[in-house]
N, C-alpha and C. Protein backbone atom coordinates (compact mmCIF):
# COMPACT_ATOMS: atom_id res chain seq x y z
N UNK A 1 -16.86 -32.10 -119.71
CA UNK A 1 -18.22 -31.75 -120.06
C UNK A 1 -18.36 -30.24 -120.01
N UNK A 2 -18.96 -29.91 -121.19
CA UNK A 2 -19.01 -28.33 -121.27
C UNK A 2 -20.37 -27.87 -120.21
N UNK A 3 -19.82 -26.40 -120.14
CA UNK A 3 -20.97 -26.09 -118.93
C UNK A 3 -22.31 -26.24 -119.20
N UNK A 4 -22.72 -25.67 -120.28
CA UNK A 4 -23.99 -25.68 -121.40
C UNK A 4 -25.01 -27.31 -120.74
N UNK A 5 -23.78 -28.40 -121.18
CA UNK A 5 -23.98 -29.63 -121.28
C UNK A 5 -24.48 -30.30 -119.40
N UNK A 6 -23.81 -29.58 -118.89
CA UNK A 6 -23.65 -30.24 -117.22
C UNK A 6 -25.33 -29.52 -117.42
N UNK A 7 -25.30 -28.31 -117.34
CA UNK A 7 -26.45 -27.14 -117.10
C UNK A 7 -28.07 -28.23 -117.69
N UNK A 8 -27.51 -28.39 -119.34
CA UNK A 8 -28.71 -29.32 -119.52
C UNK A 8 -29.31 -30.82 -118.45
N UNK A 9 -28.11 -31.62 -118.49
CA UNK A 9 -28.38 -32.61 -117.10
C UNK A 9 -28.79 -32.07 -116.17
N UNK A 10 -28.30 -31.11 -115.70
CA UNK A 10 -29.13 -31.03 -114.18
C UNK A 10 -30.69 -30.66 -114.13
N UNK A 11 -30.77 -30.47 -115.15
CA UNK A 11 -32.59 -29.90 -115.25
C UNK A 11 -33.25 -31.73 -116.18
N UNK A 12 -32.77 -32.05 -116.60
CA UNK A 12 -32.77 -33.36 -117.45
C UNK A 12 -34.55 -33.85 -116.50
N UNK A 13 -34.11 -33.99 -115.67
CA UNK A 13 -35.43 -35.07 -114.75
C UNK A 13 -36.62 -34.27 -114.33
N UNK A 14 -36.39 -32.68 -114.88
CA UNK A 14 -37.38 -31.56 -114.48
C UNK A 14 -38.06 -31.89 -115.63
N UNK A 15 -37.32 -31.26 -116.79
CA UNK A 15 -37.63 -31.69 -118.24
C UNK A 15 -38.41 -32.30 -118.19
N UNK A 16 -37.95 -33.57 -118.21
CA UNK A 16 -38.92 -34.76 -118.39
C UNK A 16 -40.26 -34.39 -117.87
N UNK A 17 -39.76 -34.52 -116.38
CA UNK A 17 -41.32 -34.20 -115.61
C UNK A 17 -42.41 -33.28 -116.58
N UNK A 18 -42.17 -32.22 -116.50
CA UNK A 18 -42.82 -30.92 -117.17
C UNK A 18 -43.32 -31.57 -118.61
N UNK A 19 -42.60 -32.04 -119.15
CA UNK A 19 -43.03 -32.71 -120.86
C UNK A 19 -44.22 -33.96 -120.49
N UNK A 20 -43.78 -34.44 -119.56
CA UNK A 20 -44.57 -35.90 -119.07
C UNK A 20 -46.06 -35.53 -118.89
N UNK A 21 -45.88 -34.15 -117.96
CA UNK A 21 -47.69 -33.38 -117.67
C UNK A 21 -47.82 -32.87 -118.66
N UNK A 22 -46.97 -32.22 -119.56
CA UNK A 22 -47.97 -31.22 -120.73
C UNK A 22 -48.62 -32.76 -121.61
N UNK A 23 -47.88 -33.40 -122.16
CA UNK A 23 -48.24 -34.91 -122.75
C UNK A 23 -49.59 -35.19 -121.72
N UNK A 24 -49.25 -35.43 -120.54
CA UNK A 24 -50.77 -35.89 -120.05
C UNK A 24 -52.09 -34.92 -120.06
N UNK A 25 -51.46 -33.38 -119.90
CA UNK A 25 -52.28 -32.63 -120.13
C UNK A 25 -53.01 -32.34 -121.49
N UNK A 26 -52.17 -32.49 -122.61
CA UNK A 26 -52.93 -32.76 -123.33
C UNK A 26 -53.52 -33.97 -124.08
N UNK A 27 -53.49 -35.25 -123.15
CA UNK A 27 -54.72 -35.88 -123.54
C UNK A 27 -55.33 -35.68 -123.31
N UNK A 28 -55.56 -35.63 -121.88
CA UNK A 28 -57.07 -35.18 -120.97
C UNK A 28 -57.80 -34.21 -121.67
N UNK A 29 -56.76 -32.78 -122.53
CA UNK A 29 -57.97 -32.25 -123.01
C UNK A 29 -58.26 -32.74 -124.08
N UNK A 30 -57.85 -33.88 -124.99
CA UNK A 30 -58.37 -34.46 -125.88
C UNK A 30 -59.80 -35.08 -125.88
N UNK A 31 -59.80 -35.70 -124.41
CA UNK A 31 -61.27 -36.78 -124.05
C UNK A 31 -62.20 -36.00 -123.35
N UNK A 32 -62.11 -34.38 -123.34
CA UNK A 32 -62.46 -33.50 -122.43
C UNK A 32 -63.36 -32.83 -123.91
N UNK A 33 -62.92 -32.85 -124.87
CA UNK A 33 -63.69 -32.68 -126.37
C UNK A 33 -64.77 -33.57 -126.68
N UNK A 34 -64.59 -34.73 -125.94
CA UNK A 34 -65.83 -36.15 -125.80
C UNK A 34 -66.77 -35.76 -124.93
N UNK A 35 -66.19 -35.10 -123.63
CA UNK A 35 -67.10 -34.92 -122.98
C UNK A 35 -68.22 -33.94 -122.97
N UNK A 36 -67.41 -32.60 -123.90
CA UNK A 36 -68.38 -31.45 -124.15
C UNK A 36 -69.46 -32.14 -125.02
N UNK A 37 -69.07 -33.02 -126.17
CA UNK A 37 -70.06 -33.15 -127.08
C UNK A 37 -71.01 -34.08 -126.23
N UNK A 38 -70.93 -35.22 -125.11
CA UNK A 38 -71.83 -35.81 -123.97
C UNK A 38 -72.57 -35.00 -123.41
N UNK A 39 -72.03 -33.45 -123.04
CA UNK A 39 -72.42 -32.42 -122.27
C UNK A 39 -73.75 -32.09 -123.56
N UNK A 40 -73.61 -31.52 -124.70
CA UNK A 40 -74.41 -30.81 -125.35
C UNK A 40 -75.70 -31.80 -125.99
N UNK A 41 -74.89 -33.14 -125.99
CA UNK A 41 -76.07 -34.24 -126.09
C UNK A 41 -76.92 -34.12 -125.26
N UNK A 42 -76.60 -33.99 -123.86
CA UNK A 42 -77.71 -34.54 -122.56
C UNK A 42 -78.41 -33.82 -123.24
N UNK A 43 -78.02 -32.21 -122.56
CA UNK A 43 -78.70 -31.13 -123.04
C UNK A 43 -79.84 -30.93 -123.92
N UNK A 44 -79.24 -31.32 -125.00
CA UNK A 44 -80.32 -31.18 -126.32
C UNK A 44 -81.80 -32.10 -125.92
N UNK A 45 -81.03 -33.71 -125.23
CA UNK A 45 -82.67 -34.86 -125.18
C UNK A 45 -83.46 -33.89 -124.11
N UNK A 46 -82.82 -33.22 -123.29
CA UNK A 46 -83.73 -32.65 -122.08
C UNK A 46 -84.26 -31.53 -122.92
N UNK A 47 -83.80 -30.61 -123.67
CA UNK A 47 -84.84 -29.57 -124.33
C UNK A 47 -85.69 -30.10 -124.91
N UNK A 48 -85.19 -31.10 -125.71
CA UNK A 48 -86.81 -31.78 -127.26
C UNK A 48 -87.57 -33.03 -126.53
N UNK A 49 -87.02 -33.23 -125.00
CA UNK A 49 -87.85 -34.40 -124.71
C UNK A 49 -88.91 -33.13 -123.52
N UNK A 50 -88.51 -32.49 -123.41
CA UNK A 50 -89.13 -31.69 -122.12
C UNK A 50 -90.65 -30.01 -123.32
N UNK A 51 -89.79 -29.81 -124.24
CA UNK A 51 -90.53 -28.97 -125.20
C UNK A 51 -90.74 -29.59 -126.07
N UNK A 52 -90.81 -30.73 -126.85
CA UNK A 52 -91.15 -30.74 -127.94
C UNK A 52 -92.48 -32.41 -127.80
N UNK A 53 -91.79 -32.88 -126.28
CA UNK A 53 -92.71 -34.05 -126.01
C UNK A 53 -93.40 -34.20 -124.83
N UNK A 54 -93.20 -32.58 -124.32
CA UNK A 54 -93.97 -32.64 -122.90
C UNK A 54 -93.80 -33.86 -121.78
N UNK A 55 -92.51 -34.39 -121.89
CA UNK A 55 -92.08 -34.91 -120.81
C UNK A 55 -90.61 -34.80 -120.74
N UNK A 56 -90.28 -34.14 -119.61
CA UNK A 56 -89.10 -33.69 -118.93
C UNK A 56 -88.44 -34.89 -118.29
N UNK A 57 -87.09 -35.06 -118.62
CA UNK A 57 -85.99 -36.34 -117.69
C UNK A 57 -86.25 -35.76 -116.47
N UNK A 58 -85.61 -37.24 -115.78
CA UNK A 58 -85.68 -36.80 -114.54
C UNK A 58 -83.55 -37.13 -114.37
N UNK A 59 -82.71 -37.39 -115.16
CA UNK A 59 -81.56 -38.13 -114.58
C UNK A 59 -80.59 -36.47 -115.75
N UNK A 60 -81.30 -35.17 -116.88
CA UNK A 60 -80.62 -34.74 -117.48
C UNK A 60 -79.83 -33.65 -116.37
N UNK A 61 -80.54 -32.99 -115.78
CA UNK A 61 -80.06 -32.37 -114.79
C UNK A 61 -78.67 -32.57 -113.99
N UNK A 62 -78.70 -33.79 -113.21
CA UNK A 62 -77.42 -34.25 -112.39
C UNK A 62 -76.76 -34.79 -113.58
N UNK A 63 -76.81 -35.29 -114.57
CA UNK A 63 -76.09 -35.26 -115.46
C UNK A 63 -75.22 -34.65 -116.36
N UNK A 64 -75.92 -33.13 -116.43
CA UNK A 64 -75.56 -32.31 -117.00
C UNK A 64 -74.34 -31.48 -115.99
N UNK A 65 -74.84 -31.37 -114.47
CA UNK A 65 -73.77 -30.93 -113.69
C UNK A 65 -72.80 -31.58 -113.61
N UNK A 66 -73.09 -33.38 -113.57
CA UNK A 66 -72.10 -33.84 -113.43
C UNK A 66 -70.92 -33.77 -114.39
N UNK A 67 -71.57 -33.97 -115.71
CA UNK A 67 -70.03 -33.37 -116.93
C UNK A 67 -69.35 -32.10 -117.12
N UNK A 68 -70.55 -30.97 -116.58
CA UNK A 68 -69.62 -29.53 -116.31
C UNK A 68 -68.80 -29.95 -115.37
N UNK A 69 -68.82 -30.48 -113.80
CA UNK A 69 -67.76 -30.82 -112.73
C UNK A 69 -66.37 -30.94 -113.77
N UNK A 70 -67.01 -31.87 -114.20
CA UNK A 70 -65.38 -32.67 -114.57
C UNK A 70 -64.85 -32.25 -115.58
N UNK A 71 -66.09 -31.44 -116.47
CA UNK A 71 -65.31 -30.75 -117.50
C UNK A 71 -64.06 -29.43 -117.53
N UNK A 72 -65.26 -28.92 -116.24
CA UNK A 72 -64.15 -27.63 -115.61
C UNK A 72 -62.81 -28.15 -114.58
N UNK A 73 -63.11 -29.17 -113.69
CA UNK A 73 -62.03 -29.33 -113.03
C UNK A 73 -60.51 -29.88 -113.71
N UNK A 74 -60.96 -30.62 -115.21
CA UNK A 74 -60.18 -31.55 -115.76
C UNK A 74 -59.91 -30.64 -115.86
N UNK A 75 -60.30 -29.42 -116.88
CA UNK A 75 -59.90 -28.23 -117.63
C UNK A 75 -59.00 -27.27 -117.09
N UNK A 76 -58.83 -27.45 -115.92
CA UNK A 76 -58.26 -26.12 -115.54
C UNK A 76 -56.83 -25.99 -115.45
N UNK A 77 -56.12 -27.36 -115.85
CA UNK A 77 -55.00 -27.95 -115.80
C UNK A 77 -54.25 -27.26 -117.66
N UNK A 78 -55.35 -27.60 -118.64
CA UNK A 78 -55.44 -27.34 -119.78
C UNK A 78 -55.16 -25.94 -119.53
N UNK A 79 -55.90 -25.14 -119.03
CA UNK A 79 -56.22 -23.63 -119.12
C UNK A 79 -54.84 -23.38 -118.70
N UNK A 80 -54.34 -23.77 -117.67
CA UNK A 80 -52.85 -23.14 -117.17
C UNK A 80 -51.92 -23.84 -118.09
N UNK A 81 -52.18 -24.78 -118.95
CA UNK A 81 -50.69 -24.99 -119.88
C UNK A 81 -50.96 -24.13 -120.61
N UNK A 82 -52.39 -23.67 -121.07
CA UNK A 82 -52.08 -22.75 -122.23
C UNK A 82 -51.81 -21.37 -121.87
N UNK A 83 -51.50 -20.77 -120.71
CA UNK A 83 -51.28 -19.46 -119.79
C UNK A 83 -52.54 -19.05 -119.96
N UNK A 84 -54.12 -19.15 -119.98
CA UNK A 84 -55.31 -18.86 -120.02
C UNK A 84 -55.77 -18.60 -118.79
N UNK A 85 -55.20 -18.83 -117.69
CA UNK A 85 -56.12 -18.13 -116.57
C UNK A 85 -56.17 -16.77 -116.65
N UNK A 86 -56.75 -15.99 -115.80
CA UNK A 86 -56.68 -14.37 -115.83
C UNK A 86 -56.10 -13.72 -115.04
N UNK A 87 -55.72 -12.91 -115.98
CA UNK A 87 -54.27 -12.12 -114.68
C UNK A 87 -54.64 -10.87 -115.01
N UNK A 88 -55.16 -9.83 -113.58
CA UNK A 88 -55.42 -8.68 -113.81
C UNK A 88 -54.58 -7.54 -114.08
N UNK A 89 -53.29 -7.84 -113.58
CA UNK A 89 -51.90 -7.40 -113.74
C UNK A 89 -51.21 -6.45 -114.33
N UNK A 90 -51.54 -5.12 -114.96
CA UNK A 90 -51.27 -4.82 -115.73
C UNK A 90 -49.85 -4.50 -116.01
N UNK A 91 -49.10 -4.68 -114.51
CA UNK A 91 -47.50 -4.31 -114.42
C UNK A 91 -46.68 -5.72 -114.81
N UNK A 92 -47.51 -7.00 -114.40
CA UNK A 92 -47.05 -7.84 -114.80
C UNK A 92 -46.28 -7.96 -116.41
N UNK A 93 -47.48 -7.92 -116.90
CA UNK A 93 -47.39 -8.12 -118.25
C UNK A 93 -46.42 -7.57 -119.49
N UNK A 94 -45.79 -6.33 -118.24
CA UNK A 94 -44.58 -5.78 -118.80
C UNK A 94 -43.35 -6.06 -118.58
N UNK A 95 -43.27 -7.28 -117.50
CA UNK A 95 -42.40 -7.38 -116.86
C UNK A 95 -40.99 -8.29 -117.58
N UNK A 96 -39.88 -8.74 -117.71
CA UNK A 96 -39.51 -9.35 -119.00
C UNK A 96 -39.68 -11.13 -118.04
N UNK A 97 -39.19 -11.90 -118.67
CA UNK A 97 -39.46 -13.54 -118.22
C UNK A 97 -39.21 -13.64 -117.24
N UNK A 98 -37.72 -13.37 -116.34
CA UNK A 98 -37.53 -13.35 -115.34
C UNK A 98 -38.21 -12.61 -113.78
N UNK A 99 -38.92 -11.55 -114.80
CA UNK A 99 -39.66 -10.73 -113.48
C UNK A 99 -41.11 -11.55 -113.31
N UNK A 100 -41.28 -12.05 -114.52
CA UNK A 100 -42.51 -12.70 -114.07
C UNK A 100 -42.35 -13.90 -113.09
N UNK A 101 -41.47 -14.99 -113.68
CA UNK A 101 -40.70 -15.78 -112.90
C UNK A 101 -40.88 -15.53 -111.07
N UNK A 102 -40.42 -14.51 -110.85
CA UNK A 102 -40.14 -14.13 -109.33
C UNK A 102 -41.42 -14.03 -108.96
N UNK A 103 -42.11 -13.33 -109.67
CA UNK A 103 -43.80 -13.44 -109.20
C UNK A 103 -44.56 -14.71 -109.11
N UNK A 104 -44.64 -14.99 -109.98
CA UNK A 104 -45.11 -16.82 -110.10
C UNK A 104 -44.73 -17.37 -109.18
N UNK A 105 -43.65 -17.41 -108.97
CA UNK A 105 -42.52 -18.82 -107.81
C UNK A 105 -43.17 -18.03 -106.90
N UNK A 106 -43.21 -16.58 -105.90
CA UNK A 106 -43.92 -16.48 -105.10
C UNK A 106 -44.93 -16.18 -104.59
N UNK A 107 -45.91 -16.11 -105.42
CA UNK A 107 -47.96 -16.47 -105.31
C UNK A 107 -47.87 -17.92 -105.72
N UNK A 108 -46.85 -18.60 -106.05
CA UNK A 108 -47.30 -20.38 -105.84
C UNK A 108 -47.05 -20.46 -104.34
N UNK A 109 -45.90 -19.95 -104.14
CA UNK A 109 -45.48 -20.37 -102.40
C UNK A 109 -46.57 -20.11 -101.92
N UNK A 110 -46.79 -18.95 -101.76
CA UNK A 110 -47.31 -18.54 -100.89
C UNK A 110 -49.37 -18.79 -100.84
N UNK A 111 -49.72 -18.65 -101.81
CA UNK A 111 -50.88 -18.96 -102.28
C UNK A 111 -51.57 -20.32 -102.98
N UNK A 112 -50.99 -20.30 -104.13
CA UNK A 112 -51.33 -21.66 -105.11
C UNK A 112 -50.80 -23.00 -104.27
N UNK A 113 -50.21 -23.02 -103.72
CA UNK A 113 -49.75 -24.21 -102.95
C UNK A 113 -50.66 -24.81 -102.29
N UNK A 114 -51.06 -23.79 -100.75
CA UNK A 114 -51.56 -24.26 -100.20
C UNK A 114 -52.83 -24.32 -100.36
N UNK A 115 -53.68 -23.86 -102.03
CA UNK A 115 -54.87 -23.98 -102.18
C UNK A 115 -55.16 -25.15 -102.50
N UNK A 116 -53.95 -25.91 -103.23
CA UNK A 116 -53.78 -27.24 -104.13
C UNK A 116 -54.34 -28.25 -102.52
N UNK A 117 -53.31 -27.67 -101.96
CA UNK A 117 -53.40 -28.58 -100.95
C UNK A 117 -54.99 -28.78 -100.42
N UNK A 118 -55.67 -27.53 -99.63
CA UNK A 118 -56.89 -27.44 -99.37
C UNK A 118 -57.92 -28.50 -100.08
N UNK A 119 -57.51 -27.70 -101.49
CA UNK A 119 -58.53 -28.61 -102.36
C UNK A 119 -58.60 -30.11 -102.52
N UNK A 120 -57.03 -30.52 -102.71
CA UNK A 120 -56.69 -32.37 -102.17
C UNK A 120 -57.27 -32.82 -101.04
N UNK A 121 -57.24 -32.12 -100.47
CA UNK A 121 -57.41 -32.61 -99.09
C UNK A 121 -58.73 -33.11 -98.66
N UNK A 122 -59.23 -31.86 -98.57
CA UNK A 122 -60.99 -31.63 -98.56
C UNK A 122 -61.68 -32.61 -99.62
N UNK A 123 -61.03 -32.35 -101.06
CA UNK A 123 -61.94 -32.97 -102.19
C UNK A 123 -61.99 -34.60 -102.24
N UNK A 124 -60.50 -35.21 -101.50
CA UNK A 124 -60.24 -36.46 -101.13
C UNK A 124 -60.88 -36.98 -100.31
N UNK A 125 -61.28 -36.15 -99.02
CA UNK A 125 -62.28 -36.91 -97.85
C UNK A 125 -63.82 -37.10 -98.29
N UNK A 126 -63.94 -36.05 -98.98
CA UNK A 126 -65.11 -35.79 -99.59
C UNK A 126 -65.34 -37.05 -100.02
N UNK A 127 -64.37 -37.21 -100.98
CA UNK A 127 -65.03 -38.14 -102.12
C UNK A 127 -64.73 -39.86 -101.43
N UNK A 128 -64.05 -39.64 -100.17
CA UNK A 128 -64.05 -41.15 -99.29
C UNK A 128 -64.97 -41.49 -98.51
N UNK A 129 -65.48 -40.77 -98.02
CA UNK A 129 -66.82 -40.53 -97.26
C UNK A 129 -67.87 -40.70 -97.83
N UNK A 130 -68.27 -40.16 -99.45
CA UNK A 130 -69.29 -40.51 -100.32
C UNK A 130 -69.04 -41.82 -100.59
N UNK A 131 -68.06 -42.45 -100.55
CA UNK A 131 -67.66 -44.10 -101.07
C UNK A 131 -68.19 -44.95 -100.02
N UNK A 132 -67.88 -44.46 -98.52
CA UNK A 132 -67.98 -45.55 -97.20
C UNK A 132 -69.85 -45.24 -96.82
N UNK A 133 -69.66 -43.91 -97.25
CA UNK A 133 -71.87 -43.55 -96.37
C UNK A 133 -72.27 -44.28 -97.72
N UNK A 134 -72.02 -44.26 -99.13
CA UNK A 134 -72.97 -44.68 -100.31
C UNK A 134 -73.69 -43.47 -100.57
N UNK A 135 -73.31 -42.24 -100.36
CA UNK A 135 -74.16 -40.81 -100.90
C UNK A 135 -74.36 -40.77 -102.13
N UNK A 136 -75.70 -40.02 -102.07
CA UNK A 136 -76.27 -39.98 -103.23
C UNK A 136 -76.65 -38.70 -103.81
N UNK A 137 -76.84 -38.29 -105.10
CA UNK A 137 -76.78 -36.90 -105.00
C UNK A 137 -78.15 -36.54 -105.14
N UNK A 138 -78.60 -35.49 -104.40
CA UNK A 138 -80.64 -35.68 -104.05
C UNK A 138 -81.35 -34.31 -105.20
N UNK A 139 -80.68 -33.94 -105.94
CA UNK A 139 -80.95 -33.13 -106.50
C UNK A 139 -82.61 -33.50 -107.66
N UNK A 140 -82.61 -34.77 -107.50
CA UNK A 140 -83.52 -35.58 -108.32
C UNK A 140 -84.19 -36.60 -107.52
N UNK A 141 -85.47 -37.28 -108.67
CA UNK A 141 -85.78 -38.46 -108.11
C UNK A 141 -84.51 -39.79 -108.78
N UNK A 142 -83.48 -39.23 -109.36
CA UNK A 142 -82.73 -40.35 -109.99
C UNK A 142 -81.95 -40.53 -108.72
N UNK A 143 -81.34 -40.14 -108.13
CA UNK A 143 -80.74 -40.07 -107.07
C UNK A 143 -79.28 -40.94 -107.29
N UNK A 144 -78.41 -40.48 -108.38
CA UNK A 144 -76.94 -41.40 -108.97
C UNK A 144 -76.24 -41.62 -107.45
N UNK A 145 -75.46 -42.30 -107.51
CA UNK A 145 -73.88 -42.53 -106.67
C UNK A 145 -73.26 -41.04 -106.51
N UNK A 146 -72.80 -40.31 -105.81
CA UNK A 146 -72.21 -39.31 -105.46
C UNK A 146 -70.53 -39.77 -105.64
N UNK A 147 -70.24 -40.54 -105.23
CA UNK A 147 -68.69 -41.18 -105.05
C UNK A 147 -68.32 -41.01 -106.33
N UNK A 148 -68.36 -41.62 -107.17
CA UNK A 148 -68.15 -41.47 -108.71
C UNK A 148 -67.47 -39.94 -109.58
N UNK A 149 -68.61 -39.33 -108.88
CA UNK A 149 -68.61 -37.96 -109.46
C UNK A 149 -67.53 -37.06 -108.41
N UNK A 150 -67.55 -37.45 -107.51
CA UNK A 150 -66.76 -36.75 -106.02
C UNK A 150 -65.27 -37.08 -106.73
N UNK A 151 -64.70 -38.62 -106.90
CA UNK A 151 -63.41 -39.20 -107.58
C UNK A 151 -63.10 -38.38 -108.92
N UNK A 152 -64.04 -38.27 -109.42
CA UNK A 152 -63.51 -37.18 -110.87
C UNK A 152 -63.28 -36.18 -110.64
N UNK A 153 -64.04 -35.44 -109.24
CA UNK A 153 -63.34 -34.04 -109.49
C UNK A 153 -62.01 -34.08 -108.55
N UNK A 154 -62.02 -34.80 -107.51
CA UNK A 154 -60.32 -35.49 -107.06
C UNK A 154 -59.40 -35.79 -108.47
N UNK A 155 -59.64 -36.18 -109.33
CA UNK A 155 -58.80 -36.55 -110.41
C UNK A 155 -58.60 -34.91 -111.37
N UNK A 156 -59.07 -34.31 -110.89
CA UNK A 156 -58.79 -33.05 -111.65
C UNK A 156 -58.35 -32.43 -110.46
N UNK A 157 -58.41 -32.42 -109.41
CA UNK A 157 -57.52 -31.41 -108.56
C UNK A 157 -56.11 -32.36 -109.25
N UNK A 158 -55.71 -33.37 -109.01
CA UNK A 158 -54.46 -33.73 -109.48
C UNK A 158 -54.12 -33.35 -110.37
N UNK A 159 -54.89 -33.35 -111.51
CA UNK A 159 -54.44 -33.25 -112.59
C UNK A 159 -53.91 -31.52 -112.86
N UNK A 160 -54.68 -30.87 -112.02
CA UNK A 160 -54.29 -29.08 -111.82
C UNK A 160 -53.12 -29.14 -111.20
N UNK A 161 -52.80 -29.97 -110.09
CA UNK A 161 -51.70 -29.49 -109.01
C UNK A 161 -50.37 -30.18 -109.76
N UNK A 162 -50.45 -31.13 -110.81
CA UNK A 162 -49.38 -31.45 -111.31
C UNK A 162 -48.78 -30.72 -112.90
N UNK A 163 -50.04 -30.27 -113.40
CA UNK A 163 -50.09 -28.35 -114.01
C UNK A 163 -49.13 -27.98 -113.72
N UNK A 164 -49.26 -27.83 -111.80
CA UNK A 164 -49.28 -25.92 -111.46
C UNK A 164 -47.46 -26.35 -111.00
N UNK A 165 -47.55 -27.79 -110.87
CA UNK A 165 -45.87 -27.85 -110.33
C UNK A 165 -45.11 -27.81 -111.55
N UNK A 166 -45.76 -28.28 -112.98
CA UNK A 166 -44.77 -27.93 -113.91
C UNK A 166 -44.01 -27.10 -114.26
N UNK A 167 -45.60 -26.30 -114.01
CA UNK A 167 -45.39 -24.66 -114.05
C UNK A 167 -44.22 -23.70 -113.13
N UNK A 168 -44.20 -24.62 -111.90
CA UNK A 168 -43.34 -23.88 -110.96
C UNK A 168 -41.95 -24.06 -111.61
N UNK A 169 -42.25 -25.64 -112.35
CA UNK A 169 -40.29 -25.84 -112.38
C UNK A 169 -40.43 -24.71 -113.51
N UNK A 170 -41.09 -24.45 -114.74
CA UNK A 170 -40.73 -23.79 -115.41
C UNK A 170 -40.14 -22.48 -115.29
N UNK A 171 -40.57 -21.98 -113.95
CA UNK A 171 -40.44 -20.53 -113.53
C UNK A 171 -38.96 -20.95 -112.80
N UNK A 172 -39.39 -21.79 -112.19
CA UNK A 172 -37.87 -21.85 -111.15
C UNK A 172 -36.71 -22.06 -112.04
N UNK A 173 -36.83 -22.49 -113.43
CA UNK A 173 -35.95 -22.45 -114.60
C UNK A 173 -35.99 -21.12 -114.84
N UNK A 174 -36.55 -20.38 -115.23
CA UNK A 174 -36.45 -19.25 -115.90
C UNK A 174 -35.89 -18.31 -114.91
N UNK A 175 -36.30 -18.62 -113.69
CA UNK A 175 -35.26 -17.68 -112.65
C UNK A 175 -34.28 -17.99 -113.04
N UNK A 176 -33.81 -18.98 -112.80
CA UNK A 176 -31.94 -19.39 -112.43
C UNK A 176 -31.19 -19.07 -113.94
N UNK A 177 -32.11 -19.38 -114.69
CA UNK A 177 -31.13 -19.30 -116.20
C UNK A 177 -31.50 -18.30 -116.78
N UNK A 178 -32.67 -17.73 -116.83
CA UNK A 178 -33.32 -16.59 -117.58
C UNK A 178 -33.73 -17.24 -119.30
N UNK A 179 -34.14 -17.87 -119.27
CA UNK A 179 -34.71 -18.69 -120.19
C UNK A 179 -35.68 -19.30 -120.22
N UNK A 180 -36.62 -19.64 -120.85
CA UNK A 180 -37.90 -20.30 -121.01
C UNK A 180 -37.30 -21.69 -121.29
N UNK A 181 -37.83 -23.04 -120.44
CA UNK A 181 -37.34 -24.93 -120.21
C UNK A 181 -37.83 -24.94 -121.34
N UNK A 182 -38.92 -25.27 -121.78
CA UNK A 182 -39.62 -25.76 -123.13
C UNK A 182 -40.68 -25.04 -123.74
């Protein structure tokens, strides 16, 4: 087996992985295009039912937060496949693949990791605790299920932290080989 060939196998199950989240990542932002247009619907009945019929919802409000939650948390998974977060960096940006590489792999260690974690953690009890008390969110007289909305934005920390590990193998590829995986 030529080296080339061994070199491809051993990354073979990274591969995958990394292709498996961008594929999942971009469905999510597919149904995340459903949700903006849900988002701009509420929106609109609460302007022409509140100005144009002098009676204001009482359920557009928590509604409307509730699809930004999930729109931004789903999203942010999206935003890092497409390299869209913001990087103030200006040395970065000069740096060639591999220098970025070394940077990435260590502000994930050291930073992005254990934020993923924080956020799992916290956003998980959160949203178990709203399931076992029955919380409700009081922002209204509608007063929805809290749990519901708590589980979606748990489903977008995952969906970020399995992003941000793609992302790592990609870098941890581009260290070792000096090449961009996919």
């Amino acid at each position: 087996m030529s080296h080339k060939a061994r070199t491809y196998n051993d990354w073979r199950v990274a591969r995958t992985f990394v292709l498996g989240v961008d594929q999942l990542t971009d469905s999510v932002a597919f149904v995340l295009k459903f949700l903006v247009l849900a988002l701009i619907a509420v929106l609109f009945f609460e302007v022409v039912s509140r100005y144009a019929f002098n009676s204001p919802t009482f359920w557009a409000l928590e509604t409307s937060k509730m699809l930004l939650g999930v729109i931004g948390t789903w999203g942010w998974a999206y935003t890092l496949k497409l390299d869209g977060h913001v990087r103030v960096d200006l040395l970065y940006s000069m740096l060639p693949r591999r220098g970025k590489a070394v940077i990435d792999v260590l502000l994930s260690v050291i930073f992005l990791f254990p934020l993923l974690y924080a956020m799992l953690y916290a956003g998980t009890r959160r949203a178990m605790r709203s399931w076992a008390t029955g919380e409700r969110m009081i922002e209204s007289n509608w007063l929805p299920p809290a749990a519901p909305f708590r589980t979606l934005l748990v489903v977008g920390f995952v969906l970020f932290a399995l992003q941000c590990v793609a992302r790592f193998i990609r870098d941890l590829y581009a260290l070792t080989k000096n090449e961009d995986m996919v």
